[in-house]
PDB file of N, CA and C in Angstrom:
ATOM      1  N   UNK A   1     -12.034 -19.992  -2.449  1.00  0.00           N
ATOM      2  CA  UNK A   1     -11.228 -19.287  -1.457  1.00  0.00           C
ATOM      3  C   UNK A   1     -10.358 -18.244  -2.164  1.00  0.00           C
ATOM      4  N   UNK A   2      -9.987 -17.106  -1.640  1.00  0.00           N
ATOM      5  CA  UNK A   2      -9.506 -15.943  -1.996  1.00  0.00           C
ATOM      6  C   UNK A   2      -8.071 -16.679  -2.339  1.00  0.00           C
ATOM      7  N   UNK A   3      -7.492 -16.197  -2.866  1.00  0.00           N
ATOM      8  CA  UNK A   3      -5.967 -16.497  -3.555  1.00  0.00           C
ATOM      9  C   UNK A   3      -5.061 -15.747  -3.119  1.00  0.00           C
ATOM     10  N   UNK A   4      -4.225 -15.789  -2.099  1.00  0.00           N
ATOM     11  CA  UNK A   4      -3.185 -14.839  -2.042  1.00  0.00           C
ATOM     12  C   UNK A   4      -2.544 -14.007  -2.803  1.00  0.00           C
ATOM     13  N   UNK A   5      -2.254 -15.063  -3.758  1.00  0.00           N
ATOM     14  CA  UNK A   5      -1.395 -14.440  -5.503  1.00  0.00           C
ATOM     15  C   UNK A   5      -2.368 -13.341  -6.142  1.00  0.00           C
ATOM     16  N   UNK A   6      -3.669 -13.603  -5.454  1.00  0.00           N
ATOM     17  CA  UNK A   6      -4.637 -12.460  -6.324  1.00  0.00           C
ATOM     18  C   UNK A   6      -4.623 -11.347  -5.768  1.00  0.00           C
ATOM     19  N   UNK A   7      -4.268 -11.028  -4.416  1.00  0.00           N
ATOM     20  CA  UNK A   7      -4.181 -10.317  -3.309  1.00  0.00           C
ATOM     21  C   UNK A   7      -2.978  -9.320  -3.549  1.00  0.00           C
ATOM     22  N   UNK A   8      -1.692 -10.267  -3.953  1.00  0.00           N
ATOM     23  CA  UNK A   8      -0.546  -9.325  -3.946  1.00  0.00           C
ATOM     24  C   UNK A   8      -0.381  -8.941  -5.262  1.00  0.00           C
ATOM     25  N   UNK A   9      -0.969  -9.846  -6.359  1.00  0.00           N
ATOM     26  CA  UNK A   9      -1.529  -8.861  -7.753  1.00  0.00           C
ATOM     27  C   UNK A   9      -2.105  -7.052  -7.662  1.00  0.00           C
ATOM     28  N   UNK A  10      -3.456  -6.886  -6.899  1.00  0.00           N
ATOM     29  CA  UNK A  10      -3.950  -6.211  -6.103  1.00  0.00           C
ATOM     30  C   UNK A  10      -3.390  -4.639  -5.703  1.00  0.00           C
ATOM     31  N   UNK A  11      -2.562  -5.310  -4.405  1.00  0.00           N
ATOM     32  CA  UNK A  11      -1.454  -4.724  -3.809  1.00  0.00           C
ATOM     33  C   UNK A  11      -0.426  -3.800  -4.631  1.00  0.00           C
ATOM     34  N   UNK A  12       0.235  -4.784  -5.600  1.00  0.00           N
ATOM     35  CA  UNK A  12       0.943  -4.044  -6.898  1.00  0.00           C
ATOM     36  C   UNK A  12       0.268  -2.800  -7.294  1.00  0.00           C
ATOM     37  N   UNK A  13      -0.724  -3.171  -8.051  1.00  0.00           N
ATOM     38  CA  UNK A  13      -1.990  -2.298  -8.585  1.00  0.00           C
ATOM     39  C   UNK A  13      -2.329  -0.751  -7.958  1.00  0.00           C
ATOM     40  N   UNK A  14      -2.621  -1.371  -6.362  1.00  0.00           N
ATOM     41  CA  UNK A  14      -2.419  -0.131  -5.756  1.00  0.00           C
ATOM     42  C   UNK A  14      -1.010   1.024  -5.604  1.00  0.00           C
ATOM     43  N   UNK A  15      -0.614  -0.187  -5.595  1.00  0.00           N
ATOM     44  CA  UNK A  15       1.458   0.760  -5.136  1.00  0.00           C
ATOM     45  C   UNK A  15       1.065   1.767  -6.093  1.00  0.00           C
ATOM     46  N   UNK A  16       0.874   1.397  -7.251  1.00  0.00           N
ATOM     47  CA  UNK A  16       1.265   2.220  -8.540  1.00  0.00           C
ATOM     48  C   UNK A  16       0.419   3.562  -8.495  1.00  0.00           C
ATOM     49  N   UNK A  17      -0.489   3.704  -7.895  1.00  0.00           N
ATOM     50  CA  UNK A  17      -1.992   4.401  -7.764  1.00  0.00           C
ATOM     51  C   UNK A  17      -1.520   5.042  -6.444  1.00  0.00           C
ATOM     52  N   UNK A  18      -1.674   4.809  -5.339  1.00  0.00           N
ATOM     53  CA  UNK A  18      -0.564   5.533  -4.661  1.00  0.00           C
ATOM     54  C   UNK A  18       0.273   4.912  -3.580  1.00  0.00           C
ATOM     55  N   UNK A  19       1.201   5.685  -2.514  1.00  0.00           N
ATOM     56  CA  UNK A  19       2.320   5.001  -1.943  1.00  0.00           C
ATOM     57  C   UNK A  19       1.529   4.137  -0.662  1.00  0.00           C
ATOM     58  N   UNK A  20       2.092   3.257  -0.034  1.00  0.00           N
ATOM     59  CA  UNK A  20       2.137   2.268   0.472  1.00  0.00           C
ATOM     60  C   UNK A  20       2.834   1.528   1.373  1.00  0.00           C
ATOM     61  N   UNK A  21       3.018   2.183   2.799  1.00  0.00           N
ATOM     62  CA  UNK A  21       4.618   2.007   3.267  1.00  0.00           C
ATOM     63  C   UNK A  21       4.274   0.599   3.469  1.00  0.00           C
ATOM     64  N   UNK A  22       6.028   0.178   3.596  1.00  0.00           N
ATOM     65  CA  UNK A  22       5.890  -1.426   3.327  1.00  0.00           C
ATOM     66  C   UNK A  22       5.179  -2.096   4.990  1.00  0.00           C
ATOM     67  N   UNK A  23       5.502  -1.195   5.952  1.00  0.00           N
ATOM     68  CA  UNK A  23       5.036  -1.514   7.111  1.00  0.00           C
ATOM     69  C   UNK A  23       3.784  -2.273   7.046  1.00  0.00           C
ATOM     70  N   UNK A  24       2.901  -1.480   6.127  1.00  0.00           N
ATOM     71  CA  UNK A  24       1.556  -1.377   6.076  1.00  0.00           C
ATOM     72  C   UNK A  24       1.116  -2.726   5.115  1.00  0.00           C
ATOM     73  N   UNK A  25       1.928  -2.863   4.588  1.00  0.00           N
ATOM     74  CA  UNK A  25       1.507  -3.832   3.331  1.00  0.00           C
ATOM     75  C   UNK A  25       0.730  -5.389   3.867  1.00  0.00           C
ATOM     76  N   UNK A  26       1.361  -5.415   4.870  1.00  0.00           N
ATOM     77  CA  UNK A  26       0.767  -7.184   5.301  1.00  0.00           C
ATOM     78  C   UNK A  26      -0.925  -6.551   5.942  1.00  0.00           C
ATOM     79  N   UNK A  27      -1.492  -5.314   6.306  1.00  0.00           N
ATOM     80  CA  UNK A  27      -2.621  -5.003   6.997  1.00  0.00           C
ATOM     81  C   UNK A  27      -3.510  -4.212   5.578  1.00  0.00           C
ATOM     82  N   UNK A  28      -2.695  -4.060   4.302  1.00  0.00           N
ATOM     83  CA  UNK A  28      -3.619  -3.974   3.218  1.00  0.00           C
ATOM     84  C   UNK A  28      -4.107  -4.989   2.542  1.00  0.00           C
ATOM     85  N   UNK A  29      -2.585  -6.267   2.773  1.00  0.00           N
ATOM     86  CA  UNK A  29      -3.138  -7.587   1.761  1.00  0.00           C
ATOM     87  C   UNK A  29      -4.127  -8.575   2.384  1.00  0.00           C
ATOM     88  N   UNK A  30      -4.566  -7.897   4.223  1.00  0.00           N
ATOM     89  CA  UNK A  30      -5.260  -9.041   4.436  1.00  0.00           C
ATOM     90  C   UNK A  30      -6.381  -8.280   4.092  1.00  0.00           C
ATOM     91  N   UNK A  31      -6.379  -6.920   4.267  1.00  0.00           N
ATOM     92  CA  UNK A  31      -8.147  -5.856   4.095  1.00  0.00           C
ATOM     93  C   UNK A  31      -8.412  -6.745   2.573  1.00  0.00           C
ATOM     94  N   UNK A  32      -7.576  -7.387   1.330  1.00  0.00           N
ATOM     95  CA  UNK A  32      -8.092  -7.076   0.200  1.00  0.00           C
ATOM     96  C   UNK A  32      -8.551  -8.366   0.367  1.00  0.00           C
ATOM     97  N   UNK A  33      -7.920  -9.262   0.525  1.00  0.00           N
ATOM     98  CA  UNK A  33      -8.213 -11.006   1.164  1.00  0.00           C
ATOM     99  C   UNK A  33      -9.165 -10.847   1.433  1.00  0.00           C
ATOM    100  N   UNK A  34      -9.803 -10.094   2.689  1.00  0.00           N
ATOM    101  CA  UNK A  34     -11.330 -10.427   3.124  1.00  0.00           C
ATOM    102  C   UNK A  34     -12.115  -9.606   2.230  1.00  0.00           C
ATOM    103  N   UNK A  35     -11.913  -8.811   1.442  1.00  0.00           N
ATOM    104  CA  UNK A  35     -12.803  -8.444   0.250  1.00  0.00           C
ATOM    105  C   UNK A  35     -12.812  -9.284  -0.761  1.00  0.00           C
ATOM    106  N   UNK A  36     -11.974  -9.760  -1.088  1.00  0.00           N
ATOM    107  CA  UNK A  36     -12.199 -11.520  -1.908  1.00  0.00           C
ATOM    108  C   UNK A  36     -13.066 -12.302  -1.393  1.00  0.00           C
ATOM    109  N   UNK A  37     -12.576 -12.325  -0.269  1.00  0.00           N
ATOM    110  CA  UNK A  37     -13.549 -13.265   0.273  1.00  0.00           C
ATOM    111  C   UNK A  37     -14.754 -13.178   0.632  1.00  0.00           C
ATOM    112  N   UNK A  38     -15.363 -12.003   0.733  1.00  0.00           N
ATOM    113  CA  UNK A  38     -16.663 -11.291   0.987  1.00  0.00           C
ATOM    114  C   UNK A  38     -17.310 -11.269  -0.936  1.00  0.00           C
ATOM    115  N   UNK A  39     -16.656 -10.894  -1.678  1.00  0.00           N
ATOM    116  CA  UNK A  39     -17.458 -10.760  -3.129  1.00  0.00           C
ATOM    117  C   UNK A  39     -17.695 -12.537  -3.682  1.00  0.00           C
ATOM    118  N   UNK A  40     -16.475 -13.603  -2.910  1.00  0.00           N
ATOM    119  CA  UNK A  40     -16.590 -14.516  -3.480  1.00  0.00           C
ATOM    120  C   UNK A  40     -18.210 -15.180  -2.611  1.00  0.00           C
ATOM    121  N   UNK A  41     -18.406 -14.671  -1.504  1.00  0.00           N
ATOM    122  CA  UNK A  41     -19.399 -15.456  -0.799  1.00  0.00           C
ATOM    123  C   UNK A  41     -20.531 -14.710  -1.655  1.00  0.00           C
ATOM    124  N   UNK A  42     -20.821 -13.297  -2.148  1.00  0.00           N
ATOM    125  CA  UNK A  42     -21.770 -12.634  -2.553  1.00  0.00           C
ATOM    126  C   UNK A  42     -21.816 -13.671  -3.825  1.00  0.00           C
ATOM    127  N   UNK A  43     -21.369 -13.641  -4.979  1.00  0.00           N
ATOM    128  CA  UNK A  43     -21.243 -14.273  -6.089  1.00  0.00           C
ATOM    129  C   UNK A  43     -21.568 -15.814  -5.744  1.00  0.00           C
ATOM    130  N   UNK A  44     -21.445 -16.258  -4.993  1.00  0.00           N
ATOM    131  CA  UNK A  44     -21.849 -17.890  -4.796  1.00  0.00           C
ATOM    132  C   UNK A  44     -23.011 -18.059  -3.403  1.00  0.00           C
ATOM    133  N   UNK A  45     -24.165 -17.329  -3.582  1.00  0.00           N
ATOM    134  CA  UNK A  45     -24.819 -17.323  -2.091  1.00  0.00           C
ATOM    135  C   UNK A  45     -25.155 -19.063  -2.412  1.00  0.00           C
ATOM    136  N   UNK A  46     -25.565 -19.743  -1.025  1.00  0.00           N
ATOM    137  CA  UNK A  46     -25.977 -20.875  -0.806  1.00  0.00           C
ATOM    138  C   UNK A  46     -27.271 -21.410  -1.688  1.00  0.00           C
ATOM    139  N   UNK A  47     -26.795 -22.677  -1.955  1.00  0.00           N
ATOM    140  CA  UNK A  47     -27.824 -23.358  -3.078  1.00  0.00           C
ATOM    141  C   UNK A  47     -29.578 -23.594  -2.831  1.00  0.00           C
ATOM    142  N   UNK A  48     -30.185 -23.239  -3.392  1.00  0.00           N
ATOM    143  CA  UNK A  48     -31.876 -23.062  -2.835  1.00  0.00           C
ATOM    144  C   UNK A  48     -31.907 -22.095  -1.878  1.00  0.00           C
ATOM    145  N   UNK A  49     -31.758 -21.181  -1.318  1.00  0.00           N
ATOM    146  CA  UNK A  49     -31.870 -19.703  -0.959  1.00  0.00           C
ATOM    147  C   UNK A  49     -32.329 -18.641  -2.023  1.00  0.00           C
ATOM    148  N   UNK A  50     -32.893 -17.696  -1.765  1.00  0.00           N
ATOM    149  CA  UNK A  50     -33.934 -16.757  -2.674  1.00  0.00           C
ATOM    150  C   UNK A  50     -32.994 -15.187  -1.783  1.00  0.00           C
ATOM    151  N   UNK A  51     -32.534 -14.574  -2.276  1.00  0.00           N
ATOM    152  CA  UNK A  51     -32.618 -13.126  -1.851  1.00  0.00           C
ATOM    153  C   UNK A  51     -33.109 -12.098  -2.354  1.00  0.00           C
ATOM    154  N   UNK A  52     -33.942 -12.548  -2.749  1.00  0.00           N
ATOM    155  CA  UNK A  52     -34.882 -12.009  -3.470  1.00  0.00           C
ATOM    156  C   UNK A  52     -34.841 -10.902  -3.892  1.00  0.00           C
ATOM    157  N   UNK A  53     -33.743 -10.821  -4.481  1.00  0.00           N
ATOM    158  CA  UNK A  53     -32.939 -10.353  -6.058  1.00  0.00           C
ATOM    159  C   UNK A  53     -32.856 -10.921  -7.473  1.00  0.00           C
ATOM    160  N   UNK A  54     -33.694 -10.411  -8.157  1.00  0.00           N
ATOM    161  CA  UNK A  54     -34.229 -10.962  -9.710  1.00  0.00           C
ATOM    162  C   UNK A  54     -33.327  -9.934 -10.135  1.00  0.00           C
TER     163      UNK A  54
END
């Protein structure tokens, strides 16, 4: 499961790269959350499944 703490790591990362009103911040940390959570499902597809990608 995605990590929050990894999320607002992230978040930081971006501030610095560019601005970020704080308004906005809780509707960037969930966009990055479900990109965690989308690379973590890619990286672990289901056990005996083929996507038939060698």
């Amino acid at each position: 499961m995605a990590d929050k703490k990894d999320a607002q790591v992230m978040l930081a990362a971006l501030r610095e790269e560019i601005p970020i009103p704080y308004a906005q911040e809780k509707y960037v940390l969930r966009g990055i959350m479900k990109g965690l959570e989308r690379l973590e499902k890619q990286k672990a597809p289901e056990a005996g499944t083929s996507k038939g990608k060698h």
